[in-house]
Protein backbone atom coordinates (compact mmCIF):
# COMPACT_ATOMS: atom_id res chain seq x y z
CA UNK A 1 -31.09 -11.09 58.30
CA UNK A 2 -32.85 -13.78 60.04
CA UNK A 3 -31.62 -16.29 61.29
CA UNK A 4 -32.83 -19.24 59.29
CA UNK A 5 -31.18 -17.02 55.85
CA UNK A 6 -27.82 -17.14 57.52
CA UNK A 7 -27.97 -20.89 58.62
CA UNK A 8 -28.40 -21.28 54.61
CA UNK A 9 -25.75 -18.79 53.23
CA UNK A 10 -23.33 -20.67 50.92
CA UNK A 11 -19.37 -19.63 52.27
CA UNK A 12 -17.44 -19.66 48.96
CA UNK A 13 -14.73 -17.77 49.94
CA UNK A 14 -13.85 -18.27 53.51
CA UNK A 15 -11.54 -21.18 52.94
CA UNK A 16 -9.38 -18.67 50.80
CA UNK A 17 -9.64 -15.43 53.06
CA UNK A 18 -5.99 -16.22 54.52
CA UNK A 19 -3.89 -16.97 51.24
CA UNK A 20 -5.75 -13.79 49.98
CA UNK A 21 -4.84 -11.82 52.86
CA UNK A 22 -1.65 -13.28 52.38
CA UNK A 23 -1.01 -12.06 48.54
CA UNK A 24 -3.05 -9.02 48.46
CA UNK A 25 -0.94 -5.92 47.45
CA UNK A 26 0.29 -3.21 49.47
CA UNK A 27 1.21 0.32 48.75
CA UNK A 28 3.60 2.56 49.66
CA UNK A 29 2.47 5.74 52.45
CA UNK A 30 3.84 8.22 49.61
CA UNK A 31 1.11 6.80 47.33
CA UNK A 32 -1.78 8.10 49.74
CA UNK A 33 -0.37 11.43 50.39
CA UNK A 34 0.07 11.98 46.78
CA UNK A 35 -3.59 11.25 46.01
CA UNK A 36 -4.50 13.53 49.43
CA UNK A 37 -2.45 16.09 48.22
CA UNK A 38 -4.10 16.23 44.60
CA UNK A 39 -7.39 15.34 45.17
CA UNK A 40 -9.57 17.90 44.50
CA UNK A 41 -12.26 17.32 47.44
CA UNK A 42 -12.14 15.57 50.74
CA UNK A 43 -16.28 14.95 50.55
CA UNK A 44 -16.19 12.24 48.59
CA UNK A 45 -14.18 9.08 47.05
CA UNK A 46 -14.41 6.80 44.13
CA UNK A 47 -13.87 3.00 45.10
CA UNK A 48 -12.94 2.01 41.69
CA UNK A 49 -12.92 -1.81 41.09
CA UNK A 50 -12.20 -3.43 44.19
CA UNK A 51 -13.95 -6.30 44.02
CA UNK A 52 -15.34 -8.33 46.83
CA UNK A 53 -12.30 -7.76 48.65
């Protein structure tokens, strides 16, 4: 990126970072070593609808 592009980039979302980071979810340890434990590789994930989070 040059410089002159990042002088210009619009920050929508910056003023809301900290309430999001506020209210964003959590889950429980259990829940990832359930999904280790039955996931049938360790090569590869899906990242299924996460957003611009």
């Amino acid at each position: 990126m040059n410089p002159a592009s990042a002088r210009s980039f619009a920050d929508h979302f910056g003023s809301r970072a900290a309430h999001y980071r506020e209210v964003r979810p959590t889950y429980p340890a259990a829940l990832f070593h359930f999904l280790a434990i039955i996931s049938p590789t360790t090569r590869m994930a899906w990242d299924c609808a996460t957003g611009n989070g």
